[in-house]
N, C-alpha and C. Protein backbone atom coordinates (compact mmCIF):
# COMPACT_ATOMS: atom_id res chain seq x y z
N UNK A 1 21.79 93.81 -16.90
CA UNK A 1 20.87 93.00 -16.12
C UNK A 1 21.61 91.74 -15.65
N UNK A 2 21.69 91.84 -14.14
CA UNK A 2 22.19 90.28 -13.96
C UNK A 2 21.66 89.16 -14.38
N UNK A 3 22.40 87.68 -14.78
CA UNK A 3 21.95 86.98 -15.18
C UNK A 3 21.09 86.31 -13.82
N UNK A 4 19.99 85.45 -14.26
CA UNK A 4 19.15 84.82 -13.39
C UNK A 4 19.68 83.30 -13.28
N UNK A 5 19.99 82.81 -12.28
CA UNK A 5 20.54 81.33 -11.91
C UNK A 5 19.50 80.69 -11.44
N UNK A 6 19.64 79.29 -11.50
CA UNK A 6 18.32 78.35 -11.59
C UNK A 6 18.60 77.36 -9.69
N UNK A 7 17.71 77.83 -8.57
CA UNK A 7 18.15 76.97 -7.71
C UNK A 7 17.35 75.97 -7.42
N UNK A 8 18.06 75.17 -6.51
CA UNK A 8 17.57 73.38 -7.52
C UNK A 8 17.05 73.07 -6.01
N UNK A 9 16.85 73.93 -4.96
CA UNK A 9 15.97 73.66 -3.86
C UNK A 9 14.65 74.02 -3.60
N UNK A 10 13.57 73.64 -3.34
CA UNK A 10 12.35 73.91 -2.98
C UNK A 10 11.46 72.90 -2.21
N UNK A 11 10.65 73.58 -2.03
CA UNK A 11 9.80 72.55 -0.28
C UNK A 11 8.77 72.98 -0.32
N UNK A 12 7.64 71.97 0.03
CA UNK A 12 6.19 72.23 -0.40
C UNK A 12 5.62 72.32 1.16
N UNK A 13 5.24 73.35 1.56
CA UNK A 13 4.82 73.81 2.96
C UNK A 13 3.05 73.45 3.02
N UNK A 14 2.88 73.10 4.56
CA UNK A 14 1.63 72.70 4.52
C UNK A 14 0.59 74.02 4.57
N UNK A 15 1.00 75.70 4.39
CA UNK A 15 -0.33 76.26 3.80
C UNK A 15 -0.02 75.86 2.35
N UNK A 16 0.96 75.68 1.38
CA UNK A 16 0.81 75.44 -0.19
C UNK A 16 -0.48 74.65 -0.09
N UNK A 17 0.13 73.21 0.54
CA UNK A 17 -0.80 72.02 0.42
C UNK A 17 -2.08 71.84 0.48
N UNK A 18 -2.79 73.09 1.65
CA UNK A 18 -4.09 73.00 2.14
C UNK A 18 -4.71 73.02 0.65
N UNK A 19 -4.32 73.65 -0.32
CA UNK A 19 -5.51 74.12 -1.90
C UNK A 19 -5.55 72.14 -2.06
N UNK A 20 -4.94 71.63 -1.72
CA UNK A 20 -5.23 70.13 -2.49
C UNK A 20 -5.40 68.97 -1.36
N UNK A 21 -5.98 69.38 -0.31
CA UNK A 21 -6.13 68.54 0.99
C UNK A 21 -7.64 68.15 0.86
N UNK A 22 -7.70 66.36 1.48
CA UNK A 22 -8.94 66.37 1.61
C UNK A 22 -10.17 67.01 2.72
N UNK A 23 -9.15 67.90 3.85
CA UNK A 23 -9.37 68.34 4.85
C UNK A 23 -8.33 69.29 4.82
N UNK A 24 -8.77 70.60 4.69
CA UNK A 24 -7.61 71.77 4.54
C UNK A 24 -7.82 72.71 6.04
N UNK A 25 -8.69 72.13 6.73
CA UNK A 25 -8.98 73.15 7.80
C UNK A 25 -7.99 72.33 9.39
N UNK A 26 -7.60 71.53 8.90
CA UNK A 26 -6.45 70.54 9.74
C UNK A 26 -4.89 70.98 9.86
N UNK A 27 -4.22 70.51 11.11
CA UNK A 27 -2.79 71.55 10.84
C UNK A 27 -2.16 69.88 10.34
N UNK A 28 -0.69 70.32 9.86
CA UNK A 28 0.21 69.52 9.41
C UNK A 28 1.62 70.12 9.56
N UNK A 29 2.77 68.93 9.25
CA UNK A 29 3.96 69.77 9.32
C UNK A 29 4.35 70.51 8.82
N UNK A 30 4.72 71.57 8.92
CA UNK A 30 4.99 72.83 8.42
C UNK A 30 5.68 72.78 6.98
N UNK A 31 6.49 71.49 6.83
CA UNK A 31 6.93 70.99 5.21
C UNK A 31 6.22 69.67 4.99
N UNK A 32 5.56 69.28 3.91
CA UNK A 32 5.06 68.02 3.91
C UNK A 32 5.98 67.45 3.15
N UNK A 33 7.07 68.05 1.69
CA UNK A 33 8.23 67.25 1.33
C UNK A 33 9.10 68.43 0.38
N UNK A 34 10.43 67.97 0.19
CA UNK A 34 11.91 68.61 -0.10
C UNK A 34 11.89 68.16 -1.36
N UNK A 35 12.06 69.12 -2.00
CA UNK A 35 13.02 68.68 -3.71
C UNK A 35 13.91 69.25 -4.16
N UNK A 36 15.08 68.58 -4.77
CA UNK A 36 16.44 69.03 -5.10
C UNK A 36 16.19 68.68 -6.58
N UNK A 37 16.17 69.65 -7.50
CA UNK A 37 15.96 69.63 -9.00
C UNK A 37 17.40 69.69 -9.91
N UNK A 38 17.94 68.32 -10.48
CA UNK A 38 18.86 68.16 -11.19
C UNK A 38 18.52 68.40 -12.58
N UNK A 39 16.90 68.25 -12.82
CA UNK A 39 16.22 67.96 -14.25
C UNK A 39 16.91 66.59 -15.05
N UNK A 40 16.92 66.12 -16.19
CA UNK A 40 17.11 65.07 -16.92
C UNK A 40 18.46 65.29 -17.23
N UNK A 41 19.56 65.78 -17.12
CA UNK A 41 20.85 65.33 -16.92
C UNK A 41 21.37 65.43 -15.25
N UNK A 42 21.05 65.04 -14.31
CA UNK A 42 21.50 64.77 -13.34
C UNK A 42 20.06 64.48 -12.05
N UNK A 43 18.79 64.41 -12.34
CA UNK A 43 17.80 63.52 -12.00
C UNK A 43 17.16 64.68 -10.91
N UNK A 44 15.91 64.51 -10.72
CA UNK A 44 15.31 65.06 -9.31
C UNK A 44 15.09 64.08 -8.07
N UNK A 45 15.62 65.08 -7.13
CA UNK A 45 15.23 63.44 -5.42
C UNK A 45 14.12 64.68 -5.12
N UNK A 46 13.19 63.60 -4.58
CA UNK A 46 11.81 64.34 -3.29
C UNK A 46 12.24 63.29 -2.08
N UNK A 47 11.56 64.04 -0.98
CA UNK A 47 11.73 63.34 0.30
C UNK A 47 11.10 63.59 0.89
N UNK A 48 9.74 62.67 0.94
CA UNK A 48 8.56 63.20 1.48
C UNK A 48 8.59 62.65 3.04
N UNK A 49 8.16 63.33 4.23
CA UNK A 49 6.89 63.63 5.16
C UNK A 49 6.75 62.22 5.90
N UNK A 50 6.12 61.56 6.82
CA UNK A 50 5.53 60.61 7.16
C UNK A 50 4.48 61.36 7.73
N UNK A 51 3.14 60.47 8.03
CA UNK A 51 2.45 60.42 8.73
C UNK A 51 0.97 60.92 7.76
N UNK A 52 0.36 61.84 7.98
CA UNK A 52 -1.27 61.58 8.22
C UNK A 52 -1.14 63.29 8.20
N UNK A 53 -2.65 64.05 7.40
CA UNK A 53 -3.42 64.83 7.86
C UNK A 53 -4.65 65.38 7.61
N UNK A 54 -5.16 64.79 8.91
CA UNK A 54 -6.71 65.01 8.63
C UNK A 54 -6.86 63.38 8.57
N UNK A 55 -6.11 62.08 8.64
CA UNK A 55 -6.73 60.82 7.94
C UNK A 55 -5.65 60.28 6.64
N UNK A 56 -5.14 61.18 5.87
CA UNK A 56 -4.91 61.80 4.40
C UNK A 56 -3.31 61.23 4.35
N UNK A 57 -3.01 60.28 3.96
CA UNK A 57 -1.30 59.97 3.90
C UNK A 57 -0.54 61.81 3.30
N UNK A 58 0.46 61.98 3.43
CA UNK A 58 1.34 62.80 3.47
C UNK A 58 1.50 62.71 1.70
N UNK A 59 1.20 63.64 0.68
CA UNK A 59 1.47 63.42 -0.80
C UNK A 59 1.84 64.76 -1.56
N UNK A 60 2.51 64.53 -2.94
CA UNK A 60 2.85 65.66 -3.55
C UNK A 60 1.79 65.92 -3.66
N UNK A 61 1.81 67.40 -4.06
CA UNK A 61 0.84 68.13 -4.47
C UNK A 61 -0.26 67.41 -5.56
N UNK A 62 0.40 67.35 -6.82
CA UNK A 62 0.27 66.45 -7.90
C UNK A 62 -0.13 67.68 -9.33
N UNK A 63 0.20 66.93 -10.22
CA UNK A 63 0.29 68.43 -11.86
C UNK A 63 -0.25 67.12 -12.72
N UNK A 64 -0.23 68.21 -13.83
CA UNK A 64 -0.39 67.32 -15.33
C UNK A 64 1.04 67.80 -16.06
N UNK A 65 1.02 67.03 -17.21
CA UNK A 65 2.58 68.02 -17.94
C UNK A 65 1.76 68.55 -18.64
N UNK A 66 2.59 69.32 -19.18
CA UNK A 66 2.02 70.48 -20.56
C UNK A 66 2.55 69.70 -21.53
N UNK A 67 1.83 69.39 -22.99
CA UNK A 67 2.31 68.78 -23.79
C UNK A 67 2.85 67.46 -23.92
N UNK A 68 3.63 66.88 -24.85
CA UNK A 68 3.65 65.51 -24.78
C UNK A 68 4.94 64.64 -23.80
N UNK A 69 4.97 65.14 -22.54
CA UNK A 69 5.82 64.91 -21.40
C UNK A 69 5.86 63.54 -20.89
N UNK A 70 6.76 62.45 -20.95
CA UNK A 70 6.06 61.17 -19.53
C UNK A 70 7.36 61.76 -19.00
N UNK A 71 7.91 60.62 -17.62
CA UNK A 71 8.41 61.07 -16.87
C UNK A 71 8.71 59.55 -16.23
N UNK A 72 9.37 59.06 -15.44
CA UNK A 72 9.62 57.55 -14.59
C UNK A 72 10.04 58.16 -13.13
N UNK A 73 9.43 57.53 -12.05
CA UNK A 73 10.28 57.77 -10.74
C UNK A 73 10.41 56.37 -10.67
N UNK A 74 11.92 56.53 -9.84
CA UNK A 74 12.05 55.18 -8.95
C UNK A 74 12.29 55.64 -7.53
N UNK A 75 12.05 54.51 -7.00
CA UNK A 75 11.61 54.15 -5.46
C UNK A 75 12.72 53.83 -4.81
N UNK A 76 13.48 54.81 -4.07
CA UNK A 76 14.73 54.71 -3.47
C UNK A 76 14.39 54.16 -1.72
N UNK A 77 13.54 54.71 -1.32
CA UNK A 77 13.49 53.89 0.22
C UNK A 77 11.70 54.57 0.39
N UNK A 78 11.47 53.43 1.58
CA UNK A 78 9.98 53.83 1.66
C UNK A 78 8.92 52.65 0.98
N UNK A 79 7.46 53.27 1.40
CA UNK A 79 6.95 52.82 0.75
C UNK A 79 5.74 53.60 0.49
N UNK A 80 4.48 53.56 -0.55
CA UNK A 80 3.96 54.50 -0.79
C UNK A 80 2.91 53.87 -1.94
N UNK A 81 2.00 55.16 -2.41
CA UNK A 81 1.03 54.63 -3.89
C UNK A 81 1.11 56.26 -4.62
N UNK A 82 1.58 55.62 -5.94
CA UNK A 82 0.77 56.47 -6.76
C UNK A 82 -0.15 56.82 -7.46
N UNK A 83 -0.89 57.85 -7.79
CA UNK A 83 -2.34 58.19 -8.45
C UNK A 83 -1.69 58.88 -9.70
N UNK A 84 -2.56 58.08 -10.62
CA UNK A 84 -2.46 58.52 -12.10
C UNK A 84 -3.64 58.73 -12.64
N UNK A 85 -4.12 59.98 -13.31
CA UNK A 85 -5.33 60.01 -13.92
C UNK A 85 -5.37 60.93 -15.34
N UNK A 86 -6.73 60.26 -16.44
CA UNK A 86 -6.10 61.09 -17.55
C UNK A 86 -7.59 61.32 -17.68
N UNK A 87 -7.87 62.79 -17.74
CA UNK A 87 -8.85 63.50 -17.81
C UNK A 87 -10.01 63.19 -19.24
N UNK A 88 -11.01 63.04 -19.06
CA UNK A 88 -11.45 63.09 -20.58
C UNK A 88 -12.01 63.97 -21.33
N UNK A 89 -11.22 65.25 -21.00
CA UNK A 89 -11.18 66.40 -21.84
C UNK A 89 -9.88 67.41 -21.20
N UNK A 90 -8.90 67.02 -21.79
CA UNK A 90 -7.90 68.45 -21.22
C UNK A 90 -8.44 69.63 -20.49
N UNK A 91 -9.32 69.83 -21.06
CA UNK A 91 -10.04 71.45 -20.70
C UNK A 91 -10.80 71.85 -19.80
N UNK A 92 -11.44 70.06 -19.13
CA UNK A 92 -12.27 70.39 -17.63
C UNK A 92 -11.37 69.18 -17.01
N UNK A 93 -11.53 69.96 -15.89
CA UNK A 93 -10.72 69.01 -14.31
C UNK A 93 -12.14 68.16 -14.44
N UNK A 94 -12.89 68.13 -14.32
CA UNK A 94 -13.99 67.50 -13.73
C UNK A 94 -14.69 65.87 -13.86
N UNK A 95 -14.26 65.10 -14.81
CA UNK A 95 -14.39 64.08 -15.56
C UNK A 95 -13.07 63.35 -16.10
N UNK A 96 -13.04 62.26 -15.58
CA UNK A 96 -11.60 61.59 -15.39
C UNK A 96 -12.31 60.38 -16.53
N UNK A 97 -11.07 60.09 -17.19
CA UNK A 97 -11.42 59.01 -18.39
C UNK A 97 -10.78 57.94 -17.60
N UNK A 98 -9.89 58.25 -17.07
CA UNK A 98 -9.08 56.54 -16.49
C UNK A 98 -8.47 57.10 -15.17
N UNK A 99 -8.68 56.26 -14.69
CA UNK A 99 -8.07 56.79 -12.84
C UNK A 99 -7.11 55.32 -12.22
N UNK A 100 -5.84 55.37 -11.73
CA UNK A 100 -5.29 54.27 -11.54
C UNK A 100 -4.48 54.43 -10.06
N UNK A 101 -4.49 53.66 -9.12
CA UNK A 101 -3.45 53.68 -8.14
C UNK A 101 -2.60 52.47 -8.27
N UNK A 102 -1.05 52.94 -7.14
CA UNK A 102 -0.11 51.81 -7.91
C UNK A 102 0.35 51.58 -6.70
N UNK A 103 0.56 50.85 -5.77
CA UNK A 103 1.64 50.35 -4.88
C UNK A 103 2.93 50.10 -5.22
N UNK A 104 3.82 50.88 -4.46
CA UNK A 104 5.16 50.85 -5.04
C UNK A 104 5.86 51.03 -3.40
N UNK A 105 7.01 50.49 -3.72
CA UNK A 105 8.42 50.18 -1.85
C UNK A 105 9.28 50.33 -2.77
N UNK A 106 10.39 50.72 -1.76
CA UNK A 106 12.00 50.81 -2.35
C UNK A 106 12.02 49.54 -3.59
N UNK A 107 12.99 49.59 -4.74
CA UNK A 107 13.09 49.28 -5.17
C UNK A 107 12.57 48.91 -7.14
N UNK A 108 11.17 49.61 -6.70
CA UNK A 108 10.20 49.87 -7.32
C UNK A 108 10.11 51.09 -8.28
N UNK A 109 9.51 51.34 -9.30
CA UNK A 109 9.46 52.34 -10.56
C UNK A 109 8.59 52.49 -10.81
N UNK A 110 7.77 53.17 -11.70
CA UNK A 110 6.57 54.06 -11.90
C UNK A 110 6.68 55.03 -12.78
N UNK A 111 6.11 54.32 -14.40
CA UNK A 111 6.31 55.05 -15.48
C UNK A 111 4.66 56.14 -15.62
N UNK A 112 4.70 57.77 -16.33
CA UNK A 112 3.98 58.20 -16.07
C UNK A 112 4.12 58.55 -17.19
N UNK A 113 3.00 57.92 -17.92
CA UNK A 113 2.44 58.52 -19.35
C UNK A 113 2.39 59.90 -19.55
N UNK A 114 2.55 60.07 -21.05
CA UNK A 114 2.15 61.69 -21.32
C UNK A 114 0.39 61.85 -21.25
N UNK A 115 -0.24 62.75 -20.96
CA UNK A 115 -1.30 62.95 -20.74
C UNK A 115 -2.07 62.87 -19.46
N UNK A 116 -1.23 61.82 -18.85
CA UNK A 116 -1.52 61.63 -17.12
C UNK A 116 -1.27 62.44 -16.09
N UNK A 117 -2.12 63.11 -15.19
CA UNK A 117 -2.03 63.40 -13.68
C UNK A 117 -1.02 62.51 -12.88
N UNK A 118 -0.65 62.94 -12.04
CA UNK A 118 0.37 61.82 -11.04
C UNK A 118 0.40 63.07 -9.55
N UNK A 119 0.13 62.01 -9.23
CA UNK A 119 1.04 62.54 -7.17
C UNK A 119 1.35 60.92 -6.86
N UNK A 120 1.96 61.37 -5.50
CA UNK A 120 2.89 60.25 -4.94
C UNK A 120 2.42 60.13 -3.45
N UNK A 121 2.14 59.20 -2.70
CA UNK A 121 1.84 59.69 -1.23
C UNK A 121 2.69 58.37 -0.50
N UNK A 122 3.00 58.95 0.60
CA UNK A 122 3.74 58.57 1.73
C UNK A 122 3.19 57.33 3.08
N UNK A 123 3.08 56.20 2.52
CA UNK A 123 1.91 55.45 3.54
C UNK A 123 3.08 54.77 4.49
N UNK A 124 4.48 54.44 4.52
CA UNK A 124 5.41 54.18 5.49
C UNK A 124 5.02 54.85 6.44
N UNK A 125 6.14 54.15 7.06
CA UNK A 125 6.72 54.61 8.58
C UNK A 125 8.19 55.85 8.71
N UNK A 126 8.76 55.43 7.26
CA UNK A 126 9.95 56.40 7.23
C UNK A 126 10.04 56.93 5.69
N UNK A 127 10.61 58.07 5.82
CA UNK A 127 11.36 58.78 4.56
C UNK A 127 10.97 58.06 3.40
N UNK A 128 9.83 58.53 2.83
CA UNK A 128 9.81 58.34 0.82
C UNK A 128 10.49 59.13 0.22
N UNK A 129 11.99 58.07 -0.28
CA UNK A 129 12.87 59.33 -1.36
C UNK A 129 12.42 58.38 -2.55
N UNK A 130 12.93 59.61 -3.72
CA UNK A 130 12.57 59.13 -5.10
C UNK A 130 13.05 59.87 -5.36
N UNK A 131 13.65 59.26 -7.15
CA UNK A 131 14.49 60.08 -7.80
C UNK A 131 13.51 60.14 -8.97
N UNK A 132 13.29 61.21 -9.93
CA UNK A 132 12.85 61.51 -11.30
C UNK A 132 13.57 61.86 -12.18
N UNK A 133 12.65 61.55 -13.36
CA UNK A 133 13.64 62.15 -14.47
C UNK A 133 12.98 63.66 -15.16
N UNK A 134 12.42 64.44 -14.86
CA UNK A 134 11.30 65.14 -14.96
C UNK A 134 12.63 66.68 -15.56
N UNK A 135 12.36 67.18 -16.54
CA UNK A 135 13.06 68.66 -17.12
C UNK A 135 13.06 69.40 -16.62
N UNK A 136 13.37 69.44 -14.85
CA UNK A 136 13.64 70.69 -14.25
C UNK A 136 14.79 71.24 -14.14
N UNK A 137 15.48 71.92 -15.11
CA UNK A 137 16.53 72.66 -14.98
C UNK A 137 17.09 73.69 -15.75
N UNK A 138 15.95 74.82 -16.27
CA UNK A 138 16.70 76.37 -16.97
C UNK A 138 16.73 77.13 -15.63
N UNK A 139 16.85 78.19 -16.22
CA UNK A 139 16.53 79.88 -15.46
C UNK A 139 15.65 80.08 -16.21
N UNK A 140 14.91 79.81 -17.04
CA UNK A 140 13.02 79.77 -16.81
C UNK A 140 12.11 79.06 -16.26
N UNK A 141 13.23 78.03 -15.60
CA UNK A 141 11.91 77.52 -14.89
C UNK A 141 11.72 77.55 -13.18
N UNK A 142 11.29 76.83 -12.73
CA UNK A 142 11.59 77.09 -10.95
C UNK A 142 11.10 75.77 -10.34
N UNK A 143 12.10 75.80 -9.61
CA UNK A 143 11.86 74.18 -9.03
C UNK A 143 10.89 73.69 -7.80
N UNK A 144 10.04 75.14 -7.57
CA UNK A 144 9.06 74.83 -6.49
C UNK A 144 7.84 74.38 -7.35
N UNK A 145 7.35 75.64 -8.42
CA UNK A 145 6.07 74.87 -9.39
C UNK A 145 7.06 74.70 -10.88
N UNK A 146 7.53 74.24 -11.26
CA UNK A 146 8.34 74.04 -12.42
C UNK A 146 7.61 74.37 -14.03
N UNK A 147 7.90 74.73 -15.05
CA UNK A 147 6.63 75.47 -16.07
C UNK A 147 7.01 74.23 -16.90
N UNK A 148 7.14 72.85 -17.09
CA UNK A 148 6.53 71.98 -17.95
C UNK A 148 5.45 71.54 -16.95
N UNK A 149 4.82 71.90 -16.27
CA UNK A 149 3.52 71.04 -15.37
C UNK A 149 2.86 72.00 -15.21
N UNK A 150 1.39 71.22 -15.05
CA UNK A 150 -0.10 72.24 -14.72
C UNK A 150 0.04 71.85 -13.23
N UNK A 151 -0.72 72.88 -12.62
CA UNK A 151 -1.21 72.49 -10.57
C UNK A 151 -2.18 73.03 -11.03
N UNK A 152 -3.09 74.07 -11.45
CA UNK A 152 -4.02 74.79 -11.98
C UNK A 152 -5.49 73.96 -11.33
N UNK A 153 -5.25 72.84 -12.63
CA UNK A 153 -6.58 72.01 -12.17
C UNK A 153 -6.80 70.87 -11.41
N UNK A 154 -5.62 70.94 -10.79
CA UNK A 154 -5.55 69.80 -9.52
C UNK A 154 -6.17 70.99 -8.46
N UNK A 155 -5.75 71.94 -8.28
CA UNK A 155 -5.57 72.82 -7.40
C UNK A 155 -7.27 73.00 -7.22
N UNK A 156 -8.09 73.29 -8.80
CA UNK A 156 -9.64 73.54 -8.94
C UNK A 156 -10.47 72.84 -7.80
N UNK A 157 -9.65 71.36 -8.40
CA UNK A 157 -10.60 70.46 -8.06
C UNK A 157 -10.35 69.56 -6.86
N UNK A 158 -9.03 70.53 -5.68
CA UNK A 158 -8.87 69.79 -4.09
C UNK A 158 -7.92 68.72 -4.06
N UNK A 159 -7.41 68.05 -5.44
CA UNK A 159 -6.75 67.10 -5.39
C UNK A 159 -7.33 66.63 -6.66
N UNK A 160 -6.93 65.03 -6.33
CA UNK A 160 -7.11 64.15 -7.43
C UNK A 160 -8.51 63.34 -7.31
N UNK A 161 -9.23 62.74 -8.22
CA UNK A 161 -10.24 61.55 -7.88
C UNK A 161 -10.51 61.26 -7.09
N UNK A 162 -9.63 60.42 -6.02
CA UNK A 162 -9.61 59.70 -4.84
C UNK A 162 -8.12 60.37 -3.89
N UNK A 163 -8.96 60.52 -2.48
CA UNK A 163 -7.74 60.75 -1.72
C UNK A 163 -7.53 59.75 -1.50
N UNK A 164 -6.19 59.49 -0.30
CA UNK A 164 -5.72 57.88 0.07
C UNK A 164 -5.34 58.42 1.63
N UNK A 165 -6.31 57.46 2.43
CA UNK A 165 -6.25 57.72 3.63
C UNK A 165 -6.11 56.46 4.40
N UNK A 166 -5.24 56.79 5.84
CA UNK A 166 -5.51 55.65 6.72
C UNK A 166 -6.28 55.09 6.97
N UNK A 167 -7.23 53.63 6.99
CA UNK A 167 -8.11 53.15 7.23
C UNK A 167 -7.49 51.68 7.84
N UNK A 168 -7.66 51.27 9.40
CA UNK A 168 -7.17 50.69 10.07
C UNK A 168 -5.45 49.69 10.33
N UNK A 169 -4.52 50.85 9.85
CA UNK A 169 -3.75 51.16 9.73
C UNK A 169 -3.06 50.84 8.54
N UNK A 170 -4.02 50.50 7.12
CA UNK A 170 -3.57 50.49 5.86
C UNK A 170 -4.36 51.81 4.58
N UNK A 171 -3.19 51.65 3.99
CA UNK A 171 -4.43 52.83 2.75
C UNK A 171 -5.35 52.40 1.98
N UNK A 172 -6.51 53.54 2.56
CA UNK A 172 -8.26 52.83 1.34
C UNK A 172 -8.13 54.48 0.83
N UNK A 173 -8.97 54.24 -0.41
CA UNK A 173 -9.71 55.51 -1.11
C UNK A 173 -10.90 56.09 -1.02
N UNK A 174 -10.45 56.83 -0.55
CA UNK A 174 -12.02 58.00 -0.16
C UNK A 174 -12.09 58.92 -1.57
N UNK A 175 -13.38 58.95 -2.47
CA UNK A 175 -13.92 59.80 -3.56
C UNK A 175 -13.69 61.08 -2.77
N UNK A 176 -13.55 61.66 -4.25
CA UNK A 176 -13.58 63.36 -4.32
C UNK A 176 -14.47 63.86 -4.57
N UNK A 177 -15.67 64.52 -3.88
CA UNK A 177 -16.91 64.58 -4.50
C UNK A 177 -16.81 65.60 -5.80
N UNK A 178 -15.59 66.17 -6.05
CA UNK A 178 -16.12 67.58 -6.28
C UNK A 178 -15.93 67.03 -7.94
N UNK A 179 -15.40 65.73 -8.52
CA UNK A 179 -15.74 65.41 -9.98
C UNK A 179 -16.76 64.63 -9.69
N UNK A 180 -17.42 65.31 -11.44
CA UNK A 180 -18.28 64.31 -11.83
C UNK A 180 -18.43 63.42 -11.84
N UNK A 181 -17.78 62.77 -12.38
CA UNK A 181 -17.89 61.43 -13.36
C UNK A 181 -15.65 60.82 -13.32
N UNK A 182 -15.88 59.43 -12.76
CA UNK A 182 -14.66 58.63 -13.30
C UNK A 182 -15.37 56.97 -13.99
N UNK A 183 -14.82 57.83 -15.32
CA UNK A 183 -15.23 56.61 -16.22
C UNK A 183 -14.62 54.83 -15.76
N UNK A 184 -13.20 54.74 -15.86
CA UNK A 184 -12.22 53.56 -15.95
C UNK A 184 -11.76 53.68 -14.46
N UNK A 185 -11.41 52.38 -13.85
CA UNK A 185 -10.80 52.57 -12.67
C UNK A 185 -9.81 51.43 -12.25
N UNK A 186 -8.77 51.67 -11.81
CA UNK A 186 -7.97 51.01 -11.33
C UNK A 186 -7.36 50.89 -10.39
N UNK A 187 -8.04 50.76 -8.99
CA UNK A 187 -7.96 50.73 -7.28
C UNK A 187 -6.60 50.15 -6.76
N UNK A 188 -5.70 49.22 -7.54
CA UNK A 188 -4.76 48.58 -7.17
C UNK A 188 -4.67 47.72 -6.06
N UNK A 189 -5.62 47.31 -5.83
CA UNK A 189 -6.19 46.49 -4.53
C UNK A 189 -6.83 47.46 -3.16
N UNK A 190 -6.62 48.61 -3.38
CA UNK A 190 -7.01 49.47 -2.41
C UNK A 190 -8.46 49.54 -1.99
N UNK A 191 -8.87 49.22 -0.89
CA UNK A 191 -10.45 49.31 -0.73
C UNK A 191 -10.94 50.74 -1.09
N UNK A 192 -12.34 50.96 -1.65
CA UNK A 192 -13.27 52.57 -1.47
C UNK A 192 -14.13 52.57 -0.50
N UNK A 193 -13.60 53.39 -0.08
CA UNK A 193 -14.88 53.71 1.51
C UNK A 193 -15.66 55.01 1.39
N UNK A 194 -16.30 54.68 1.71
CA UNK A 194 -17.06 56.40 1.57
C UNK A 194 -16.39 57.38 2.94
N UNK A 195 -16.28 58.64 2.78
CA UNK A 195 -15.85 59.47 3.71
C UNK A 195 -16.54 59.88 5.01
């Protein structure tokens, strides 16, 4: 049996994306962002997308880890927010115990607890790269959905808490109707608008 080699390219295409759009019936660019997977001895870069779809800044997909995982990106060029959320029950998407957004530009870092949700979105004008430190690198794993992370129940539930959309040419948060309940919140100065 040949051996299986691990390749460290993958790209998140906008049908992947539609399962986690706040508007999936909208077109977009055919890649919304690139990742080159070094894993934790030689780092992961993403290189996300500019622009908008549907309203909707340009964002990773977004996972949970499996088990007791954090993870740090830093902010190589760009500028952008991240969404962090920690469910208050592993077992339903539906009920968020703490929900947080973060404003972050080149230069900038973004530590991601174990237990936390995370995506990244793209509110520039140019190229969001970032490097991670995230364990993508056997021949069991794969660097498009990688197997230390869930998409499962991001995927359930359309996304995260709050999308982050253009609202007169800065980012506000539009709710997700489709959870219940967010207990804790942490907007990061970002206005909530209703959709």
């Amino acid at each position: 049996m040949p051996l299986m080699t691990f390749e460290p390219y993958a790209s998140r295409s906008h049908d992947k994306m539609k399962e986690v759009l706040m508007k999936p019936e909208v077109s977009g660019p055919a890649i919304h962002y690139y990742m080159i997977r070094g894993g934790s001895s030689k780092r992961n870069i993403t290189v996300m997308e500019t622009g908008t779809v549907g309203g909707e800044y340009i964002k990773t997909y977004g996972h949970y880890h499996i088990g007791n995982l954090d993870e740090t990106y830093w902010f190589v060029q760009g500028e952008g927010v991240v969404l962090q959320q920690k469910l208050a029950d592993p077992a339903d998407p539906e009920v968020v115990e703490e929900f947080k957004a973060i404003q972050v530009k080149q230069g900038d870092s973004a530590y991601m607890p174990p237990g936390y949700g995370h995506l990244i979105l793209n509110t520039g004008k140019e190229w969001m790269v970032m490097v991670d430190d995230s364990p993508v690198e056997g021949t069991q794993d794969s660097a498009s959905m990688p197997g230390h992370a869930d998409y499962e129940m991001v995927k359930q539930m359309h996304g995260f808490a709050y999308y982050v959309v253009e609202k007169d040419g800065k980012p506000a948060l539009v709710p997700n109707k489709l959870y219940k309940e967010v207990r804790k919140t942490d907007f990061g100065g970002l206005p909530v608008i209703a959709d």
